[in-house]
Protein backbone atom coordinates (compact mmCIF):
# COMPACT_ATOMS: atom_id res chain seq x y z
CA UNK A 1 6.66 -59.45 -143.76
CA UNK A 2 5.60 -59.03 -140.32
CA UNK A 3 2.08 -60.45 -139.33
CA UNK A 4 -1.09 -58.34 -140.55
CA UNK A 5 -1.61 -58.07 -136.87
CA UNK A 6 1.10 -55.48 -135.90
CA UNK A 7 -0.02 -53.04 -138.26
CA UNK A 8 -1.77 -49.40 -137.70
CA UNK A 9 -1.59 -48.46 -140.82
CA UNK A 10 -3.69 -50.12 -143.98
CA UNK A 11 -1.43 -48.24 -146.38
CA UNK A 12 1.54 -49.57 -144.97
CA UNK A 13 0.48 -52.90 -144.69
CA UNK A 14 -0.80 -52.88 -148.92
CA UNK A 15 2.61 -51.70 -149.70
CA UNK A 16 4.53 -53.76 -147.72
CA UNK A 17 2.28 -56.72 -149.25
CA UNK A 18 3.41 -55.13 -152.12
CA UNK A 19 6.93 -55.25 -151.78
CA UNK A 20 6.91 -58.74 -150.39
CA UNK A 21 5.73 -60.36 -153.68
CA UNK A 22 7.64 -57.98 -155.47
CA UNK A 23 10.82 -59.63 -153.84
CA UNK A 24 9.86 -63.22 -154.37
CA UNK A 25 8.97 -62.75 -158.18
CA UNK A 26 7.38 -60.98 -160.93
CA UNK A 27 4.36 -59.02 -159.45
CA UNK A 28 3.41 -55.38 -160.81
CA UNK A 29 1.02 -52.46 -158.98
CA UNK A 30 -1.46 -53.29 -162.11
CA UNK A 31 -1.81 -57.17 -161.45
CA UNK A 32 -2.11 -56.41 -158.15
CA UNK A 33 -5.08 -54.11 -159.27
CA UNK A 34 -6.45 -56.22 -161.49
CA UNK A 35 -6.60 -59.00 -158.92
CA UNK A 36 -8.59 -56.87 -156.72
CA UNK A 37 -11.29 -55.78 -159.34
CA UNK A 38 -9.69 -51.90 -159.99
CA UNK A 39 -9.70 -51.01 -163.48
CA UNK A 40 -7.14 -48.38 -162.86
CA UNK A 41 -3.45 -50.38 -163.11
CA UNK A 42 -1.53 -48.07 -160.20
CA UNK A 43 -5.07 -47.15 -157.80
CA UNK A 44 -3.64 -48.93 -155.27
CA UNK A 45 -0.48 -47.29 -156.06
CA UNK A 46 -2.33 -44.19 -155.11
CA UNK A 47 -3.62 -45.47 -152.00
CA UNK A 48 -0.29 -46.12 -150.47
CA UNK A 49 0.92 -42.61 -151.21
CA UNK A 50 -1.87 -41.29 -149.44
CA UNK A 51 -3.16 -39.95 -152.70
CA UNK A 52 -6.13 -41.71 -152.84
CA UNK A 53 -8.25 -43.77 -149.96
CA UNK A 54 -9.75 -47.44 -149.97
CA UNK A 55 -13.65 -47.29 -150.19
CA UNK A 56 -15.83 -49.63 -147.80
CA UNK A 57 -16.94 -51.52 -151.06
CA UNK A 58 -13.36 -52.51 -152.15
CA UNK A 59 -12.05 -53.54 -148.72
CA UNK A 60 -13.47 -56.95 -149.04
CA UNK A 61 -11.94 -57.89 -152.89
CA UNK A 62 -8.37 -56.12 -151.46
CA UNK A 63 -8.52 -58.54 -148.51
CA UNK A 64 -9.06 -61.42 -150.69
CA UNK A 65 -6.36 -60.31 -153.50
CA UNK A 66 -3.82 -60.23 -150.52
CA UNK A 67 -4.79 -64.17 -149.28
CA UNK A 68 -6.30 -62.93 -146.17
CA UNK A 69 -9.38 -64.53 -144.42
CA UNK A 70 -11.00 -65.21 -141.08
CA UNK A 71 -9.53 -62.32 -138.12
CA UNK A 72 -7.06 -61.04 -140.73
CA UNK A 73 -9.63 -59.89 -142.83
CA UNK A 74 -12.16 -58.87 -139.99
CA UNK A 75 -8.28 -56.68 -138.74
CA UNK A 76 -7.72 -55.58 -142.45
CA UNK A 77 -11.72 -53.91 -142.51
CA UNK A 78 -11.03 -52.25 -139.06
CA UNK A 79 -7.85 -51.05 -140.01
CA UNK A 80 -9.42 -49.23 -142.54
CA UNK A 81 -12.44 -47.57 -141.34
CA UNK A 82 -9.29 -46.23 -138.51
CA UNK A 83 -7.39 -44.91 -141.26
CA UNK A 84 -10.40 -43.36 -142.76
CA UNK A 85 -12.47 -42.45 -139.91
CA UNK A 86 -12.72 -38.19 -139.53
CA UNK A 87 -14.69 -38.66 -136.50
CA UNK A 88 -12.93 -39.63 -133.15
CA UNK A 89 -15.37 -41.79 -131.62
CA UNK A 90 -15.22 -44.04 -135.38
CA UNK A 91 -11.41 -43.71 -134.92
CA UNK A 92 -11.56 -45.42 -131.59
CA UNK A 93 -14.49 -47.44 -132.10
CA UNK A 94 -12.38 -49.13 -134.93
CA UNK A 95 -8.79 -49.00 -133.25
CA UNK A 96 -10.46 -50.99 -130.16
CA UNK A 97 -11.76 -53.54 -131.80
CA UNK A 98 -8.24 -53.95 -133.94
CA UNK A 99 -7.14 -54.32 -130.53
CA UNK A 100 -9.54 -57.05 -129.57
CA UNK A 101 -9.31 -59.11 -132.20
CA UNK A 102 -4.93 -58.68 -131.45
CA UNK A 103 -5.92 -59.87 -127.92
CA UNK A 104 -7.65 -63.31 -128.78
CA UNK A 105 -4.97 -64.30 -131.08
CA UNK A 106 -2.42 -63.57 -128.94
CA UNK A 107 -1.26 -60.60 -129.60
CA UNK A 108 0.37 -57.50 -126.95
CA UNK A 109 -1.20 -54.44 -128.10
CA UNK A 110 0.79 -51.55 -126.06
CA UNK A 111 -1.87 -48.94 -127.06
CA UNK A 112 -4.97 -50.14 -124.99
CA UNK A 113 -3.06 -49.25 -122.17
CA UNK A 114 -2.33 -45.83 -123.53
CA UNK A 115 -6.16 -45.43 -124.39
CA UNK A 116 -7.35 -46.39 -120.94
CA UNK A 117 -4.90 -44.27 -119.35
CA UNK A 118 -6.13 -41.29 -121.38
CA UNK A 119 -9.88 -41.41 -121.71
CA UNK A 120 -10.24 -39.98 -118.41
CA UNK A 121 -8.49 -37.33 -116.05
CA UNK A 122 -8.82 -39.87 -113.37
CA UNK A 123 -5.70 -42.38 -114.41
CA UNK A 124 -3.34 -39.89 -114.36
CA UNK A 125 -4.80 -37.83 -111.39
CA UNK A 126 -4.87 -40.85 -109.59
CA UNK A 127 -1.32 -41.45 -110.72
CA UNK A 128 -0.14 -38.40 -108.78
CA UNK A 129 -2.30 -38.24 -105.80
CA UNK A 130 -2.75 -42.09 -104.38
CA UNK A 131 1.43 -42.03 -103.68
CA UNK A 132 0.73 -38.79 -101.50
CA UNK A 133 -1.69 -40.51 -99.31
CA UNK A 134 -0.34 -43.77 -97.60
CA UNK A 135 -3.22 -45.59 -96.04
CA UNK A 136 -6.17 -44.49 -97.41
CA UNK A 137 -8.68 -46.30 -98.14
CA UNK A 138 -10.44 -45.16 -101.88
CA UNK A 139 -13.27 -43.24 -100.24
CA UNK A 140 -10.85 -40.98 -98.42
CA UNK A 141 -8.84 -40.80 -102.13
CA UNK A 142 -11.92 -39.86 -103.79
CA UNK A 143 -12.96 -36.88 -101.46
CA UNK A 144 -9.64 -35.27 -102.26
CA UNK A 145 -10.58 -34.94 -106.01
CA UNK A 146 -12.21 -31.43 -107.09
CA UNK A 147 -13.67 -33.27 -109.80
CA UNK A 148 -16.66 -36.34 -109.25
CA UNK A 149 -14.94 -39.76 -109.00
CA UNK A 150 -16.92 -42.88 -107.06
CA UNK A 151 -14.63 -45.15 -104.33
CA UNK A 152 -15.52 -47.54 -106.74
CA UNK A 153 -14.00 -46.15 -109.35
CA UNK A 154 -10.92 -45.10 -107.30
CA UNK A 155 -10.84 -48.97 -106.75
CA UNK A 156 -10.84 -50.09 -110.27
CA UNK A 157 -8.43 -47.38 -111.83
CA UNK A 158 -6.07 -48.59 -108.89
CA UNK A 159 -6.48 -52.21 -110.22
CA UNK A 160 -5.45 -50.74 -113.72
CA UNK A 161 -2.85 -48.61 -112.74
CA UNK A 162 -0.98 -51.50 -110.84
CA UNK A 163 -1.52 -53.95 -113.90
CA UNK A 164 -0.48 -51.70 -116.36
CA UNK A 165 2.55 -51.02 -114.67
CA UNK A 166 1.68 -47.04 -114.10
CA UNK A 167 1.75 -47.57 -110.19
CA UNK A 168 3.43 -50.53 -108.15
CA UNK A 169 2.25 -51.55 -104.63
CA UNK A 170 4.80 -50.90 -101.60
CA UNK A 171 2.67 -52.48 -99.22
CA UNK A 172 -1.50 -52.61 -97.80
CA UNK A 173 -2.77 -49.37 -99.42
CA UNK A 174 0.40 -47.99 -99.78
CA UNK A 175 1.51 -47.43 -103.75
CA UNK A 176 5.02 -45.31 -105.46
CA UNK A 177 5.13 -44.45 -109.42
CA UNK A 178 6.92 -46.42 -111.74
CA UNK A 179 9.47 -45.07 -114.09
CA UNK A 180 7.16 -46.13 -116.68
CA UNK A 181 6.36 -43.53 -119.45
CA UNK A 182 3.27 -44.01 -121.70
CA UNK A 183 4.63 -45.02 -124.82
CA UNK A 184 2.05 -46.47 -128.07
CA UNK A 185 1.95 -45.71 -131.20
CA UNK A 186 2.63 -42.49 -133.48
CA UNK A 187 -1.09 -43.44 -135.20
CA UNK A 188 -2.75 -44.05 -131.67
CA UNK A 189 -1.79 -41.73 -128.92
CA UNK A 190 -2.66 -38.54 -130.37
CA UNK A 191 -6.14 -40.11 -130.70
CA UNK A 192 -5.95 -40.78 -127.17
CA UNK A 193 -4.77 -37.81 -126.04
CA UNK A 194 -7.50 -35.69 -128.00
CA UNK A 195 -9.68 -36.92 -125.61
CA UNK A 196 -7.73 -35.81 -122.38
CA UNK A 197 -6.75 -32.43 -123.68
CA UNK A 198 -10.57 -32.07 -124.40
CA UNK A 199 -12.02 -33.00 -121.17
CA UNK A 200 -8.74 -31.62 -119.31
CA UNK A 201 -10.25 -27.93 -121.07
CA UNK A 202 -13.24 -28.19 -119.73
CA UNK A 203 -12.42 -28.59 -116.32
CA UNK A 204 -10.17 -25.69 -117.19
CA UNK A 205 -13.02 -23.22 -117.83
CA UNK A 206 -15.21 -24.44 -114.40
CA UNK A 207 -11.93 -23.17 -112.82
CA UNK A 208 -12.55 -19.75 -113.81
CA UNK A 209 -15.42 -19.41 -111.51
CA UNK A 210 -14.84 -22.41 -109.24
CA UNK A 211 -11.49 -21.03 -107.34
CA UNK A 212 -10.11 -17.12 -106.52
CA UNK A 213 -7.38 -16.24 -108.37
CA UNK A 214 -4.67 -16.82 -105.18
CA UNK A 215 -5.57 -20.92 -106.15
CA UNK A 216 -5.46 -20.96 -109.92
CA UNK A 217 -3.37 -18.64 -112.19
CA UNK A 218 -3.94 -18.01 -115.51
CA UNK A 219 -2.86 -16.09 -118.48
CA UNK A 220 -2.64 -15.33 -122.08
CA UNK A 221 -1.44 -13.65 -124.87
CA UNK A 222 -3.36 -12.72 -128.45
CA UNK A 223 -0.64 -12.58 -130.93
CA UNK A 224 0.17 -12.81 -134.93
CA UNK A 225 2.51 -15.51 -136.20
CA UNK A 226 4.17 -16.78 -139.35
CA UNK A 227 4.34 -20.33 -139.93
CA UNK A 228 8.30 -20.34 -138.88
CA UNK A 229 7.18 -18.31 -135.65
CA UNK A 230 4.53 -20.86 -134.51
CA UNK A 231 6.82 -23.63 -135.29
CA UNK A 232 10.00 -21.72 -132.61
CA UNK A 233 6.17 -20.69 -130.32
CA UNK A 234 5.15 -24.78 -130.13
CA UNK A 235 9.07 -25.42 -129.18
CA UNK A 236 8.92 -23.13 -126.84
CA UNK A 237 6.13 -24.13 -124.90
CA UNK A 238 7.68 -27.70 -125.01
CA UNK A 239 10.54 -26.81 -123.16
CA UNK A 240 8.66 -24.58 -120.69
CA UNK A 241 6.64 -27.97 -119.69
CA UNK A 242 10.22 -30.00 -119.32
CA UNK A 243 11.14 -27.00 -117.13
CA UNK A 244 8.09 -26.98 -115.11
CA UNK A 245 8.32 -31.17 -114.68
CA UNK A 246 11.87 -30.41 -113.89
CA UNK A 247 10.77 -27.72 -110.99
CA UNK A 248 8.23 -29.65 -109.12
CA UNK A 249 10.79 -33.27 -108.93
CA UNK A 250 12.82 -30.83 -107.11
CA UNK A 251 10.44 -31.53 -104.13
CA UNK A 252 9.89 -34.17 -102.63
CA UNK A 253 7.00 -32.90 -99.94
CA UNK A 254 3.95 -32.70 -102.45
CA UNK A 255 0.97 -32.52 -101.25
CA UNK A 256 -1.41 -31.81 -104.23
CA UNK A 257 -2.15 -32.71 -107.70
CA UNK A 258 -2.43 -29.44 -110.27
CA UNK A 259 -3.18 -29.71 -114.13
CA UNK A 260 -1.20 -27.08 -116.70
CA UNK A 261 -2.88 -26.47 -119.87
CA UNK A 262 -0.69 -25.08 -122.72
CA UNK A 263 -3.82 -23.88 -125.35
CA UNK A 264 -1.80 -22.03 -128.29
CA UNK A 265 -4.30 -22.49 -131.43
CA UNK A 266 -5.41 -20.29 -134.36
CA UNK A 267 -8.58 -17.64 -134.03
CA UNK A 268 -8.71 -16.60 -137.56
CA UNK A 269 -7.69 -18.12 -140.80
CA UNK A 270 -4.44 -16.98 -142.69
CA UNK A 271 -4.66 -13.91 -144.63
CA UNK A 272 -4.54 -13.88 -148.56
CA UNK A 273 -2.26 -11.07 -149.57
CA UNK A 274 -4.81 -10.84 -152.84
CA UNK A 275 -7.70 -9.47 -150.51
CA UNK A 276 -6.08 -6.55 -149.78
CA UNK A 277 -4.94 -5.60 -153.29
């Protein structure tokens, strides 16, 4: 069973506990229970199949029915507030700290990267624009941006960038991309992204007024769908962003940094054949 520390998900983790003792002996969903103080023999059962959810007050006896103690337990508690969190900010509050506690034992946790990266349009404007200018120094970088960003902070997401692997340095002030593609995981980067597409929005609608239409374009359609339609819609819209990627590494002379918002997202709910009967 891999360490307590490479898990996302608290389900997972019970289950594969599960299956572990299973494999070495004798060991049943209602000892397991039983062990942790449930009077119901297959609750945890229920938990794993995403039928059911661990409450704050049982965290602490299913920590100690599994044998763990010290950071394992403080991870296990974290890991569970993340899986049951509704609220972003908990979410992140709890996947952080997960990621701290991974940190001082040791650990490479791939996703604080990812979260950095994506809690503000600045990493991956940055990203774009700093390889376009050769030279500067991070005051000159940070007078280009339509949006606020300090020298300082030009300075610091630099630092980051570099570390992280997003940007490499060619020489004095002088930085390329990387290959590198954001990867983390499946339970983490849509968290992180939520954030971006969010604040990315926003900066959308001060465009509106901010710029005449011959510097920004933009467009929409109101339209009814079926659930197959929006499924072939959100494909679609996919491959028109590959295409678009596609398009602009056909030049190599760019000299600005845009941002393409793809918003395709329900206005009303779905209609009940029953209310028109």
């Amino acid at each position: 069973m891999k360490p307590i520390l490479e898990y996302k998900d608290y389900r997972l983790y019970i289950q594969d506990y599960y299956d572990e003792r299973k494999r070495l002996g004798a060991f049943s969903w209602r000892e397991f229970c039983k062990s942790a103080g449930f009077t119901s023999p297959n609750f945890l059962q229920l938990v794993c199949k995403g039928e059911s959810k661990l409450g704050k007050p049982k965290i602490e006896n299913v920590a100690c029915a599994m044998g763990l103690v010290g950071y394992e337990k403080d991870y296990f508690r974290e890991m569970v507030t993340f899986g049951n969190a509704k609220k972003d900010s908990v979410k992140k509050a709890a996947l952080l700290e997960m990621q701290k506690i991974a940190l001082e034992h040791k650990v490479r946790v791939v996703d604080g990267d990812a979260f950095q990266y994506y809690e503000s349009w600045k990493y991956p404007v940055l990203r774009e624009l700093v390889p376009m200018m050769p030279g500067a120094n991070p005051r000159d970088i940070a007078d280009e941006c339509k949006e606020h960003v300090s020298a300082e902070e030009v300075r610091d997401i630099l630092n980051f960038l570099v570390k992280a692997g997003f940007l490499k340095k060619d020489g004095e002030k002088v930085y390329s991309q990387t290959e590198q593609v954001v990867i983390g995981s499946k339970e983490a980067l849509p968290l992180a992204i939520r954030a971006m597409h969010k604040e990315m929005a926003n900066m959308a609608a001060r465009a509106v007024d901010r710029y005449s239409p011959s510097e920004r374009h933009f467009t929409g359609v109101t339209l009814g769908v079926n659930e197959e339609a929006y499924g072939r819609i959100a494909s679609e819209l996919d491959a028109c962003c590959k295409k678009v990627l596609s398009i602009a590494n056909e030049y190599k002379d760019q000299d600005q940094v845009c941002r393409i918002n793809f918003q395709f997202f329900p206005v009303t709910d779905k209609v009940k054949e029953a209310r028109h009967a």
